[in-house]
Protein backbone atom coordinates (compact mmCIF):
# COMPACT_ATOMS: atom_id res chain seq x y z
CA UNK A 1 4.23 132.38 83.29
CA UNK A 2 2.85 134.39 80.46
CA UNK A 3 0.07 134.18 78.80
CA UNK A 4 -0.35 132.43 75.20
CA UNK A 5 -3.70 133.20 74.96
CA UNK A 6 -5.21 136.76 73.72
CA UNK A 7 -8.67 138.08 73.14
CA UNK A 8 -10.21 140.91 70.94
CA UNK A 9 -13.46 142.25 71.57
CA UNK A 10 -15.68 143.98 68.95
CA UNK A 11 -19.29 144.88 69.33
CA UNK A 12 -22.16 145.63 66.97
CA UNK A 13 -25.64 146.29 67.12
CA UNK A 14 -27.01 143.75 69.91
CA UNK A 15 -24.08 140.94 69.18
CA UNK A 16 -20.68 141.29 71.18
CA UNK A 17 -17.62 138.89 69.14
CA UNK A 18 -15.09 137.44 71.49
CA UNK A 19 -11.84 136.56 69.25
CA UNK A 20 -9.61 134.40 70.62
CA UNK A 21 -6.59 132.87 69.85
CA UNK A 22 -3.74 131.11 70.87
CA UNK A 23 -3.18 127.97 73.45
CA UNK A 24 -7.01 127.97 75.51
CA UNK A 25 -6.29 125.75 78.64
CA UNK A 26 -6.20 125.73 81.94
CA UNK A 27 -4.08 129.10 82.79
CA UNK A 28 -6.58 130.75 80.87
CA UNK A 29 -9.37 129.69 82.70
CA UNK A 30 -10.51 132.15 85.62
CA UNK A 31 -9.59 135.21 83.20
CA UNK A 32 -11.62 133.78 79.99
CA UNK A 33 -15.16 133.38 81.88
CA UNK A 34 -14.82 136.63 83.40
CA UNK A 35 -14.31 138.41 80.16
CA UNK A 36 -17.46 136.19 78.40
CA UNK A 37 -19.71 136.89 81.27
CA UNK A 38 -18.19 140.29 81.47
CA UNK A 39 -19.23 140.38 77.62
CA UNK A 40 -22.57 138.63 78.03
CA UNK A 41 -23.70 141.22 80.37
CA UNK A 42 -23.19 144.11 78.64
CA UNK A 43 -26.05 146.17 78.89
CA UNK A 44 -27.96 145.75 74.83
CA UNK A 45 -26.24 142.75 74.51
CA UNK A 46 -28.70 140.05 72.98
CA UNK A 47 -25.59 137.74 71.54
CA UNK A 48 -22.22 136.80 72.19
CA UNK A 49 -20.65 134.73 69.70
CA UNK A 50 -16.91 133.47 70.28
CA UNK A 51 -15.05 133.21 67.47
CA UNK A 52 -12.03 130.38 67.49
CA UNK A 53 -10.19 131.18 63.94
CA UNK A 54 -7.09 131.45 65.64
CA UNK A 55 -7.31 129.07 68.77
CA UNK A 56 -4.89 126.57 68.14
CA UNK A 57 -5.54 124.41 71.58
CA UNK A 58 -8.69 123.90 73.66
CA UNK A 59 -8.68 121.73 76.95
CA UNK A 60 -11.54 120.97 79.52
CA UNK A 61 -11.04 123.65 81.68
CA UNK A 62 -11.71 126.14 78.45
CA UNK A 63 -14.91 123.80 77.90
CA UNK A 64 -15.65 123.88 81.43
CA UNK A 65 -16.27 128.00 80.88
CA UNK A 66 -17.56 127.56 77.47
CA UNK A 67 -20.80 125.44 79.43
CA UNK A 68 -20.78 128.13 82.25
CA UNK A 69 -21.05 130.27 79.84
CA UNK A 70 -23.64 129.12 78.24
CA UNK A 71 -26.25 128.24 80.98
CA UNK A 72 -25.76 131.92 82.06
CA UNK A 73 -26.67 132.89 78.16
CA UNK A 74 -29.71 130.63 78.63
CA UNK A 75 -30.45 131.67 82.19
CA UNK A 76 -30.56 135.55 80.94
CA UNK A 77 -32.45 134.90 77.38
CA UNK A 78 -29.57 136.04 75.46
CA UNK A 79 -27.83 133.79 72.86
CA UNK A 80 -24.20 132.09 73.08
CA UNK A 81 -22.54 130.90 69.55
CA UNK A 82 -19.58 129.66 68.49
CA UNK A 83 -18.23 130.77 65.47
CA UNK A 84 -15.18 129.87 63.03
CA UNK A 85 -14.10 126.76 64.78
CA UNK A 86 -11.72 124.61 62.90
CA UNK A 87 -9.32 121.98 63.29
CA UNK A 88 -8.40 121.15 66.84
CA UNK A 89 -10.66 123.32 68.47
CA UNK A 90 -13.70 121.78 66.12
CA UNK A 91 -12.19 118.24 66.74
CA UNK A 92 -12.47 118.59 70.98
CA UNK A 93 -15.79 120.45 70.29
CA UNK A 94 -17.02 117.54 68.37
CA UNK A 95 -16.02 115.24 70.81
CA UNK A 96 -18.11 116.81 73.71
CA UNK A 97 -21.25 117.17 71.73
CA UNK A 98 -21.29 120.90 72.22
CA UNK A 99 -21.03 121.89 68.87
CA UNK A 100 -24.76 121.49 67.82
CA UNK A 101 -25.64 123.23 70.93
CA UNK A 102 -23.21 126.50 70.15
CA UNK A 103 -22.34 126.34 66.92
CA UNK A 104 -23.84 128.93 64.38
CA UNK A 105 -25.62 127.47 61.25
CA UNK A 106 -23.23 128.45 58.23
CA UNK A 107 -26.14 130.65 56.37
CA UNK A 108 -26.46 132.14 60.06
CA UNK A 109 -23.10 133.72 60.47
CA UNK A 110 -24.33 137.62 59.08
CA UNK A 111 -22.49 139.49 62.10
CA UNK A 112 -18.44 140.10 60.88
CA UNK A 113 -15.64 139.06 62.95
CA UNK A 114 -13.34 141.60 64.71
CA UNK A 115 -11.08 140.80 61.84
CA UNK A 116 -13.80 141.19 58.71
């Protein structure tokens, strides 16, 4: 099956961005926390902030590595954001109570997008 997810990474200063975009679920899983860890531990890497502009579906299992994700962020002192969520994505973030624990303060959001 192919994949209808994709990722972009783009790095500046101390902050990696993760772009992603398309369907986020379980087939994505195992290849989407190795490339945020894989991100995260970049060597001058103080942030990683995933940006969801074009994610059009997010399930559990996408969650699932968002929170894995994020304990290792904690766990190493470096910081784990979520950026440019909207609609669906925003609504299932919402839901789980994650968003105030990743989400990015609007006046916060100085580091550009891959796409910016």
């Amino acid at each position: 099956m192919d994949d209808i997810w994709a990722y972009r990474v783009s790095r500046g200063g101390d902050t990696s961005v993760v772009a992603l975009s398309g369907e986020v679920d379980m087939n994505a899983e195992v290849r989407l926390a190795e490339v945020l860890l894989a991100e995260l531990q970049q060597p001058g890497t103080a942030e990683l902030r995933i940006d969801l502009h074009e994610v059009t579906f997010l399930d559990s299992s996408a969650i699932n590595v968002l929170v894995q994700v994020f304990n290792a962020a904690r766990e190493s002192d470096r910081q784990l954001h979520l950026v440019r969520a909207h609609r669906t994505p925003l609504k299932v973030l919402e839901m789980t109570g994650l968003m105030p624990l990743l989400a990015l303060k609007e006046s916060d959001e100085g580091v550009s997008g891959p796409d910016r």
